[in-house]
N, C-alpha and C. Protein backbone atom coordinates (compact mmCIF):
# COMPACT_ATOMS: atom_id res chain seq x y z
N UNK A 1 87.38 125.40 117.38
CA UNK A 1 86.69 124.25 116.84
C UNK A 1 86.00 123.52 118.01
N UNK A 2 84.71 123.22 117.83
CA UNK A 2 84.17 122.69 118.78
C UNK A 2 84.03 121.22 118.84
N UNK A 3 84.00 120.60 120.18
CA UNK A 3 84.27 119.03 119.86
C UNK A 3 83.74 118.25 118.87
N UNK A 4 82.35 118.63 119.29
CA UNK A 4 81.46 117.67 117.78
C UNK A 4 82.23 118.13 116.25
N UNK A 5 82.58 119.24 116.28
CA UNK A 5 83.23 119.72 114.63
C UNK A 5 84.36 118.74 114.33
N UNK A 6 85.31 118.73 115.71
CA UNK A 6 86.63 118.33 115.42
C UNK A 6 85.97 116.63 115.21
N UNK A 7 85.54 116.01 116.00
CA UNK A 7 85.40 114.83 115.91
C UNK A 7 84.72 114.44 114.43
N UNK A 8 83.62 115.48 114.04
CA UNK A 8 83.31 114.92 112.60
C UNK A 8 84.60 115.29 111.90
N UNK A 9 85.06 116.21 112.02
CA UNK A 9 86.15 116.51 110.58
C UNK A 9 87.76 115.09 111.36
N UNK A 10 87.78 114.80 112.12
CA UNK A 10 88.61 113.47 112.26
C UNK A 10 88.27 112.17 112.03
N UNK A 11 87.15 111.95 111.92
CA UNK A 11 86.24 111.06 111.39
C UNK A 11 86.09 110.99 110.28
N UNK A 12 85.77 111.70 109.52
CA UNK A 12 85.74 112.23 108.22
C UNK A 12 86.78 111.94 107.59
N UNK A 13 88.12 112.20 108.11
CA UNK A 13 89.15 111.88 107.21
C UNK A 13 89.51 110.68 107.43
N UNK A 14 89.32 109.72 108.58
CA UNK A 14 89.56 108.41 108.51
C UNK A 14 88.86 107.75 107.48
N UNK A 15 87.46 107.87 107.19
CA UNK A 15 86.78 107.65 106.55
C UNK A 15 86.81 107.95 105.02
N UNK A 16 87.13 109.07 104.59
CA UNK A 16 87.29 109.35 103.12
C UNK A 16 88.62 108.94 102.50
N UNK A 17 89.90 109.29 103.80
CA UNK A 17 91.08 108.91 103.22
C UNK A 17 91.23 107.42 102.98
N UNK A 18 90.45 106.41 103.68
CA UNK A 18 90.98 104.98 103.80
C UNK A 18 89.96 104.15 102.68
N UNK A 19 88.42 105.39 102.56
CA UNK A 19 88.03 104.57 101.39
C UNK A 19 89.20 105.27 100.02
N UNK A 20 89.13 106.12 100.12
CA UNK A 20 89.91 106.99 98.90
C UNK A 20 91.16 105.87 98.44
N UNK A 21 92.12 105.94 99.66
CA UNK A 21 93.40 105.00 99.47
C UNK A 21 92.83 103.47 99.27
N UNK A 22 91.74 103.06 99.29
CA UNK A 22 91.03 101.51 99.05
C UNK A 22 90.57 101.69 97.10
N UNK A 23 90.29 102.64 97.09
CA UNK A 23 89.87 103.12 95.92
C UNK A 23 91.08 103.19 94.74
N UNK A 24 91.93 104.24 95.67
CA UNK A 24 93.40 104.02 94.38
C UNK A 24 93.43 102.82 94.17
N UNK A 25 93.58 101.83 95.53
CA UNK A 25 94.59 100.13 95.21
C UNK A 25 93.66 99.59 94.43
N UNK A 26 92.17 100.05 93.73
CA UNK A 26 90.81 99.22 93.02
C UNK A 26 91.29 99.66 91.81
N UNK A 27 91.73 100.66 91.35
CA UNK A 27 91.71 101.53 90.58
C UNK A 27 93.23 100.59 89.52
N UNK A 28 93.88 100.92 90.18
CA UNK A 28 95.27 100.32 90.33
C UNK A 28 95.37 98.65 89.57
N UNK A 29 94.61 97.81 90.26
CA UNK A 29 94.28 96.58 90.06
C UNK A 29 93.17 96.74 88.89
N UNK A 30 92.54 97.29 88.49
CA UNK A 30 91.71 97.11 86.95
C UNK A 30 92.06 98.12 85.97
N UNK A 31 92.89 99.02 86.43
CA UNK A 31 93.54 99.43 84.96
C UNK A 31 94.76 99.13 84.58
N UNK A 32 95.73 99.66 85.72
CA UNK A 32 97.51 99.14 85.17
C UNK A 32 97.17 97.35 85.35
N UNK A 33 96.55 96.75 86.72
CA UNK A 33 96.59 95.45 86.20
C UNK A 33 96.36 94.51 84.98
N UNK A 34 95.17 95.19 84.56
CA UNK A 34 94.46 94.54 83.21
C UNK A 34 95.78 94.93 81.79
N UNK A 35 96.00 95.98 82.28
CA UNK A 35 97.05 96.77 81.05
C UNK A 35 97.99 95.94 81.23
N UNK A 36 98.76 95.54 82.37
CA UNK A 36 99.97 94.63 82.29
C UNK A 36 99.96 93.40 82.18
N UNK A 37 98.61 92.85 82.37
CA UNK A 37 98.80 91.05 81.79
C UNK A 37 98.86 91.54 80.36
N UNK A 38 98.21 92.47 79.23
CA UNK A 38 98.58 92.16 78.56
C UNK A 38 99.52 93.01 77.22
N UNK A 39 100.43 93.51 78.02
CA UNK A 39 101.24 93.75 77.80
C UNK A 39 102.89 93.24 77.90
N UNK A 40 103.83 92.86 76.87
CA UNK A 40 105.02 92.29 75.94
C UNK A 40 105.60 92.69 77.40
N UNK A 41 106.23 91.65 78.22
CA UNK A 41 107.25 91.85 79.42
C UNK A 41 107.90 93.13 79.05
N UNK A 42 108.92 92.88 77.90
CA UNK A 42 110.31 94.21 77.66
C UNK A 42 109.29 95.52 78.25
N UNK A 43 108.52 95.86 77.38
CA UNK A 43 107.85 96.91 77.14
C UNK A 43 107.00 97.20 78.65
N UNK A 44 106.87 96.20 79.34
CA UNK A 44 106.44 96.53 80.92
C UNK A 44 106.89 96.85 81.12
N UNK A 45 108.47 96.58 81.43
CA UNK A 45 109.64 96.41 82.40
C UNK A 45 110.33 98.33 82.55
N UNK A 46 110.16 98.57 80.77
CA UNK A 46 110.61 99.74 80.68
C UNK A 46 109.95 100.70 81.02
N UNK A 47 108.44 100.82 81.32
CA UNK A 47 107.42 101.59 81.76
C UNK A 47 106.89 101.26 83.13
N UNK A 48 107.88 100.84 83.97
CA UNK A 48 107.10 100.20 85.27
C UNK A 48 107.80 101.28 86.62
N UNK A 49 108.59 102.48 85.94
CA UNK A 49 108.73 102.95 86.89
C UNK A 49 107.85 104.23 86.97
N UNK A 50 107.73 104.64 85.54
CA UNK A 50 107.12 105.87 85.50
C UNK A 50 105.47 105.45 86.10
N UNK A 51 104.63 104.63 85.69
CA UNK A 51 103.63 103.99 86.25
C UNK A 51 103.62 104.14 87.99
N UNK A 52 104.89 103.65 88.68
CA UNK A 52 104.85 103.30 90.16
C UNK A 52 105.04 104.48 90.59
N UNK A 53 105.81 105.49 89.73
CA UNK A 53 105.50 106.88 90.56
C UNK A 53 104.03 107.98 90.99
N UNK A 54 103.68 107.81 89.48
CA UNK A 54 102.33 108.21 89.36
C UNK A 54 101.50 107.78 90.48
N UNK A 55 101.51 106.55 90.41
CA UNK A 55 100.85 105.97 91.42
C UNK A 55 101.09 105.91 92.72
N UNK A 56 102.29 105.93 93.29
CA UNK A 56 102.71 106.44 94.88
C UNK A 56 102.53 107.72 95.11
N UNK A 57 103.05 108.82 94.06
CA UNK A 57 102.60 109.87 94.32
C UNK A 57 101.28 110.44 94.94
N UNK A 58 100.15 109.49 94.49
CA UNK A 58 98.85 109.62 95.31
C UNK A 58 98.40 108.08 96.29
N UNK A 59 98.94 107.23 96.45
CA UNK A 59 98.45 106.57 97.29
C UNK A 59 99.12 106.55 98.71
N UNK A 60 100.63 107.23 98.59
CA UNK A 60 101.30 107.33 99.90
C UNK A 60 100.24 108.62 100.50
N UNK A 61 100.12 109.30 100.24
CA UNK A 61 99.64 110.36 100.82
C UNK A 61 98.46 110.03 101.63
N UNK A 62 97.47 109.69 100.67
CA UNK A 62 96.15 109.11 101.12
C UNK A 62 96.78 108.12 102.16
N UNK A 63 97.46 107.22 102.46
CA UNK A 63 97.66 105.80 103.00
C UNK A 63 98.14 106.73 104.76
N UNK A 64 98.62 107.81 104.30
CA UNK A 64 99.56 108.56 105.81
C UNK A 64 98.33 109.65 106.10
N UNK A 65 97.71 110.14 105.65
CA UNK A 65 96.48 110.79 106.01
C UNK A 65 95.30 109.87 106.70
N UNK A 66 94.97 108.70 106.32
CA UNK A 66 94.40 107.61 106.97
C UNK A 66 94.73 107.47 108.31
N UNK A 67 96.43 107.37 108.30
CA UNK A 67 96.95 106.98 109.78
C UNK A 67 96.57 108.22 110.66
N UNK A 68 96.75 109.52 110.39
CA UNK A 68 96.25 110.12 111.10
C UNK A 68 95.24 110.42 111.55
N UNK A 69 94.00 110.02 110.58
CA UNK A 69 92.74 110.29 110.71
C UNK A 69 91.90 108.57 111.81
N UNK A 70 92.86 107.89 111.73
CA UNK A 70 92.64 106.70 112.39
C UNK A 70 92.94 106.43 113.84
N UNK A 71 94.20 107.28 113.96
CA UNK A 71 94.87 107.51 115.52
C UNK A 71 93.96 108.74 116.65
N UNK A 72 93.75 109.74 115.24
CA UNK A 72 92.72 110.59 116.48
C UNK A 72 91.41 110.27 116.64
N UNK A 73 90.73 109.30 116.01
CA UNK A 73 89.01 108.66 115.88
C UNK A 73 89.42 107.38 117.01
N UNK A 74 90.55 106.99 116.88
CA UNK A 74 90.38 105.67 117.89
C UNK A 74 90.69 106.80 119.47
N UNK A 75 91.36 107.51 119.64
CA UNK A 75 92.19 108.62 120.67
C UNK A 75 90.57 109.08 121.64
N UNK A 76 89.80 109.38 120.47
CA UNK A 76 88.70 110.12 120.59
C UNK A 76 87.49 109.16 121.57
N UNK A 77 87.50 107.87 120.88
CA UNK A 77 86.49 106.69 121.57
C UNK A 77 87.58 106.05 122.07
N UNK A 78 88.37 106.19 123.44
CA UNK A 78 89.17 105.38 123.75
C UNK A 78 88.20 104.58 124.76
N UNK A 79 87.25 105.57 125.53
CA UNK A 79 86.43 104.99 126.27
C UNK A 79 85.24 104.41 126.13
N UNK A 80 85.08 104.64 125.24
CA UNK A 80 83.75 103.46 124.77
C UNK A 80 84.43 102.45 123.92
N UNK A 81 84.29 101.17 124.63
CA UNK A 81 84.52 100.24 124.12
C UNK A 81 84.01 99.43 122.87
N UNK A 82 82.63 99.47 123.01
CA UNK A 82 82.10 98.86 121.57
C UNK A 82 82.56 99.86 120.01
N UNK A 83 82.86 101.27 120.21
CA UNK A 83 83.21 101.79 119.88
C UNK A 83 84.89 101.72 119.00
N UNK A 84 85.21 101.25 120.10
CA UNK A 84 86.78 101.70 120.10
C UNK A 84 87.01 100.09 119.56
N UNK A 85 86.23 99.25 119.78
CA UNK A 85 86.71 97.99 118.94
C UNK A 85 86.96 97.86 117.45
N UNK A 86 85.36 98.63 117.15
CA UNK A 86 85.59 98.73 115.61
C UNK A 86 86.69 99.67 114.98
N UNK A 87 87.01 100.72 115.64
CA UNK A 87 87.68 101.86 115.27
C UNK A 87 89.18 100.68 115.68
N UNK A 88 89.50 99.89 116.37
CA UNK A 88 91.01 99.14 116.33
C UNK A 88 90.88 98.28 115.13
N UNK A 89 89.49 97.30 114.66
CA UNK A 89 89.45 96.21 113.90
C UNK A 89 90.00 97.22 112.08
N UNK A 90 89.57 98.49 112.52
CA UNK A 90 90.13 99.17 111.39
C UNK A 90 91.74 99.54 111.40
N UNK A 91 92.35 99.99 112.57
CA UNK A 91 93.54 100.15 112.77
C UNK A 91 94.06 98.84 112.17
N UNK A 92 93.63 97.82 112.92
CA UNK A 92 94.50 96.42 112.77
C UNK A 92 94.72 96.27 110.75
N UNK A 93 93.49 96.45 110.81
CA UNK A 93 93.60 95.83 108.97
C UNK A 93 94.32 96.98 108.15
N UNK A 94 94.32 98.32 108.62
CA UNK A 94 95.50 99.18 108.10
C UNK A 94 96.93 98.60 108.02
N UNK A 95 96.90 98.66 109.58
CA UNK A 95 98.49 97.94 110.00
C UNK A 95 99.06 96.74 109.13
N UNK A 96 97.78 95.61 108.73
CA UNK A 96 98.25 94.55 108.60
C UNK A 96 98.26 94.74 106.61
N UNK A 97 97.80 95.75 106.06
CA UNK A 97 97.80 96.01 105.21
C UNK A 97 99.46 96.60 104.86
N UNK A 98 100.06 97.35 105.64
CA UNK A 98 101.02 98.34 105.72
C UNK A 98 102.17 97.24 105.94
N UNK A 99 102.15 95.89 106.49
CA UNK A 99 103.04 95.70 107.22
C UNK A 99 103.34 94.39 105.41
N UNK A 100 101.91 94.18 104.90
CA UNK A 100 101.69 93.17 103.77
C UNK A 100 102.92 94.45 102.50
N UNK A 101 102.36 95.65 102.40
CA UNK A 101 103.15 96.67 101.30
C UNK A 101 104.62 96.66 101.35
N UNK A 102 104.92 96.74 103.12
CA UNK A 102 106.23 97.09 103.05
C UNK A 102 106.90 95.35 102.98
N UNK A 103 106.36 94.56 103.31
CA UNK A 103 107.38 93.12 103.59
C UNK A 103 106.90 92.74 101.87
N UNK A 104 106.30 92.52 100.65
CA UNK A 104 106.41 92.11 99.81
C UNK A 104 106.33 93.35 98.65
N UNK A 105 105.52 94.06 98.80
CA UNK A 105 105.24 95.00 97.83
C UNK A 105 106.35 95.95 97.41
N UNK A 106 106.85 96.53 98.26
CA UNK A 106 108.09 97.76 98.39
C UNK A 106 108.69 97.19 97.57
N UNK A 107 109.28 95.48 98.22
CA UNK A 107 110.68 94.93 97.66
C UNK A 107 110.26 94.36 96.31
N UNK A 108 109.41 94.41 96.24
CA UNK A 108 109.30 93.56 94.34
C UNK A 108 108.82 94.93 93.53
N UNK A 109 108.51 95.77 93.87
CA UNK A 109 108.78 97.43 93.12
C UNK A 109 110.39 97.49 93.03
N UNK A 110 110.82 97.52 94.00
CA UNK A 110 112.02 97.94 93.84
C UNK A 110 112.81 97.08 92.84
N UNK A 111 112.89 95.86 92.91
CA UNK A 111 113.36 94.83 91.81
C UNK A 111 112.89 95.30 90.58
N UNK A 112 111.70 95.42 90.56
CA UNK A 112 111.24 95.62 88.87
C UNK A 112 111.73 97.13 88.16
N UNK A 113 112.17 97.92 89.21
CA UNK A 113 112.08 99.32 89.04
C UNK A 113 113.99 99.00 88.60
N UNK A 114 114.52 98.27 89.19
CA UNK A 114 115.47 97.84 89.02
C UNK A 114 116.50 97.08 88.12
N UNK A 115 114.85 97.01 87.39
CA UNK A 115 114.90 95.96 85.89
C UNK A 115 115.60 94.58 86.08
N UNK A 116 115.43 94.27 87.85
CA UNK A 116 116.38 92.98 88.34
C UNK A 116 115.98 91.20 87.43
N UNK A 117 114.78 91.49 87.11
CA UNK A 117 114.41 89.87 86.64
C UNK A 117 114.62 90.17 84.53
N UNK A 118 114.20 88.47 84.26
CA UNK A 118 114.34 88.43 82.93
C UNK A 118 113.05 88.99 82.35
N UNK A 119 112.35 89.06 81.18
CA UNK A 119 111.30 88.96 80.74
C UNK A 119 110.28 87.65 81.40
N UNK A 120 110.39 86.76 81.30
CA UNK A 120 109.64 85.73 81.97
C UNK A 120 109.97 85.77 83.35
N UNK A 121 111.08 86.08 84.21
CA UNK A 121 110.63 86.23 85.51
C UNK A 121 109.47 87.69 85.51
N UNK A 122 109.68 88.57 85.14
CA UNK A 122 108.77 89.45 85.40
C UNK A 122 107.57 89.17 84.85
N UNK A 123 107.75 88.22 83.90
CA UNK A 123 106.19 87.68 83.88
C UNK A 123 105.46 87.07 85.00
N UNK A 124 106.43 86.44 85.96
CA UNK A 124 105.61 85.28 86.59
C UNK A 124 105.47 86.49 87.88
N UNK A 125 106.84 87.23 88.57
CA UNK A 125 106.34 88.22 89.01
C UNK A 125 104.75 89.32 89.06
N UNK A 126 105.20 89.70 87.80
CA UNK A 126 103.76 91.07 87.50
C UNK A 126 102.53 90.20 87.97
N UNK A 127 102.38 88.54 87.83
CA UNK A 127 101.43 88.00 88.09
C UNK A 127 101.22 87.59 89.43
N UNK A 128 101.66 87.47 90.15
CA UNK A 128 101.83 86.95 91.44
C UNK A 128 101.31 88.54 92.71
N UNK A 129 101.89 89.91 91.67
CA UNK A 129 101.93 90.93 92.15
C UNK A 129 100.85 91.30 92.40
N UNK A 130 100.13 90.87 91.08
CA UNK A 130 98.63 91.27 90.67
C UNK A 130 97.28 90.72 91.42
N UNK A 131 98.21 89.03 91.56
CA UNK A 131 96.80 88.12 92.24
C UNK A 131 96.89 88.13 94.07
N UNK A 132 98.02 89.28 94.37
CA UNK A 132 98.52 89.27 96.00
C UNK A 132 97.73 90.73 95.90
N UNK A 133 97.42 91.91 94.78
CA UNK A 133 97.10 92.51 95.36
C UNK A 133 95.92 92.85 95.65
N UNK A 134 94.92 91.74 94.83
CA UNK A 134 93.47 91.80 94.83
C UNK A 134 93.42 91.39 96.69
N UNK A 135 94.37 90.60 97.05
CA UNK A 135 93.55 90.56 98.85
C UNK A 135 94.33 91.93 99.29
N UNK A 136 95.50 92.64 99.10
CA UNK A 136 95.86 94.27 99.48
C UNK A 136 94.29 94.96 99.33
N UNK A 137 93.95 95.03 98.42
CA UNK A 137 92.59 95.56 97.92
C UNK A 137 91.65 95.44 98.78
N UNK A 138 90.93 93.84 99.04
CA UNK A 138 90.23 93.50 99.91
C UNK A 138 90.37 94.11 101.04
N UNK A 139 91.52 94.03 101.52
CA UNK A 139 91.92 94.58 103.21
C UNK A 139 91.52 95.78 103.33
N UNK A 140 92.15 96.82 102.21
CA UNK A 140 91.77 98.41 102.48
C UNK A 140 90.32 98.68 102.41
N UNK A 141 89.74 97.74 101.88
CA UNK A 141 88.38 97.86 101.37
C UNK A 141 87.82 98.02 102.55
N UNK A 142 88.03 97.12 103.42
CA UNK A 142 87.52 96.86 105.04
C UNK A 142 87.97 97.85 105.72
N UNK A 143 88.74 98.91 105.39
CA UNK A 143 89.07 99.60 106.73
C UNK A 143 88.17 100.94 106.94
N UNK A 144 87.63 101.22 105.93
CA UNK A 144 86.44 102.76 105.70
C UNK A 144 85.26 101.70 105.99
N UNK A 145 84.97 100.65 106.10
CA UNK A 145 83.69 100.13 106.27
C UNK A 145 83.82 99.83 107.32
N UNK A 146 85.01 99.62 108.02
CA UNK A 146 85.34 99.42 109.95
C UNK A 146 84.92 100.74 110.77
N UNK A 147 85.64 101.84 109.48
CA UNK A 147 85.56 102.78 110.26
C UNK A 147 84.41 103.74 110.26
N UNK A 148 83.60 103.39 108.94
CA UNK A 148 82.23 104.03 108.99
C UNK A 148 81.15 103.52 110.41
N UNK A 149 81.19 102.24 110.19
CA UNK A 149 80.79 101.59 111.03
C UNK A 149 80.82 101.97 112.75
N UNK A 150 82.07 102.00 113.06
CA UNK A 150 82.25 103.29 114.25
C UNK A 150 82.10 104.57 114.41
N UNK A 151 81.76 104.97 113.40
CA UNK A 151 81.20 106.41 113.13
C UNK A 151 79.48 106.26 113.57
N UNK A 152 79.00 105.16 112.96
CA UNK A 152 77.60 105.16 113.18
C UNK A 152 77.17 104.20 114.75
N UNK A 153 78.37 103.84 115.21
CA UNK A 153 77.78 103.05 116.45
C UNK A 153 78.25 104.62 117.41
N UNK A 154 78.99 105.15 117.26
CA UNK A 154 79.24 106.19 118.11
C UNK A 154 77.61 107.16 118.19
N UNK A 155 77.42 107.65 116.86
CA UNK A 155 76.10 108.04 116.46
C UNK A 155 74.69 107.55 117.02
N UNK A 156 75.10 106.35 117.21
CA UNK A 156 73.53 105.77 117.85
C UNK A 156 73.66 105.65 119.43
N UNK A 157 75.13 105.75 120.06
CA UNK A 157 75.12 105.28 121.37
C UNK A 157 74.16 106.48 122.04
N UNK A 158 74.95 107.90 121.48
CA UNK A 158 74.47 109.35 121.42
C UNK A 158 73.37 109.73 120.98
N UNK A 159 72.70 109.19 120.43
CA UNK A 159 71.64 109.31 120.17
C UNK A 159 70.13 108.63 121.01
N UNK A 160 70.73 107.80 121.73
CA UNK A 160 69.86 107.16 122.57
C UNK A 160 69.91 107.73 123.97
C-alpha cells in the first residue's frame, strides 16, 4: 500500500465512520425519540432493551472504528500543525462525546434496561435522555466536519 493510498483509506474511515456514527445518534433521536415521547411509559419500559441493543449493536462499532480511523489521520499530520489542529479539535469532540455516553448515557441505559424507575420517573427520564441527546448529536455531528476539514487543508497545503 502506498502512502497516499494508506492515508486516503485512513482518512476515509475517520471520515465516513464518525459521520456514519453522527448519523446513527440523528437517526436514533427522530425515530426511537419521536416513538418514545409518545409512547404509554409501561409499554416503553418493556421494549427499551430490545431497542438499545439493536441500536448498540451498530453504533459501538462505528463509534470504535472512528477511534481508529482518528488516531492514525492525527499520527499521520503530526507534523503539520494547522493540520493536526483540526484533526485534534475532532479527537477532542469524540473524546468529549465518549466521556458525555459513558458518565450519563451508559448509566441511565442501564437503569431503564433494569426497569429501575416508576412509570413517571421514566417519563421524566426518557425526556431528559432525549433533550441531552440532541447536544450528543450535535457533538458527533462536528467531528466528520473537523475531520473533513483536515482532509481538505492537508489537500491544499499539497497542492500548493
Amino acid at each position: 500500500m502506498t502512502p497516499d493510498t494508506y492515508r486516503k483509506a485512513v482518512n476515509m474511515t475517520a471520515v465516513v465512520a464518525s459521520a456514519a456514527f453522527a448519523g446513527g445518534g440523528l437517526l436514533i433521536l427522530v425515530s426511537y425519540g419521536i416513538r418514545w415521547l409518545g409512547t404509554d411509559p409501561l409499554v416503553w419500559r418493556t421494549g427499551f432493551w430490545d431497542e438499545f441493543l439493536n441500536f448498540a449493536l451498530t453504533i459501538i462499532p462505528l463509534n470504535l472504528i472512528t477511534l481508529v480511523g482518528l488516531f492514525f489521520s492525527v499520527r499521520l499530520d503530526w507534523k503539520n500543525l494547522p493540520v493536526r489542529r483540526l484533526w485534534m479539535w475532532a479527537v477532542w469532540l469524540y473524546v468529549a462525546n465518549t466521556v458525555f455516553t459513558l458518565g450519563y448515557f451508559i448509566p441511565q441505559n442501564i437503569l431503564l434496561i433494569w426497569d429501575s424507575y416508576t412509570a413517571a420517573e421514566a417519563s421524566s427520564v426518557r425526556a431528559t435522555w432525549l433533550a441531552l441527546h440532541v447536544i450528543r448529536v450535535a457533538i458527533a455531528l462536528a467531528v466528520p466536519v473537523f475531520a473533513l476539514l483536515a482532509v481538505l487543508k492537508h489537500a491544499e497545503r499539497h497542492a500548493a
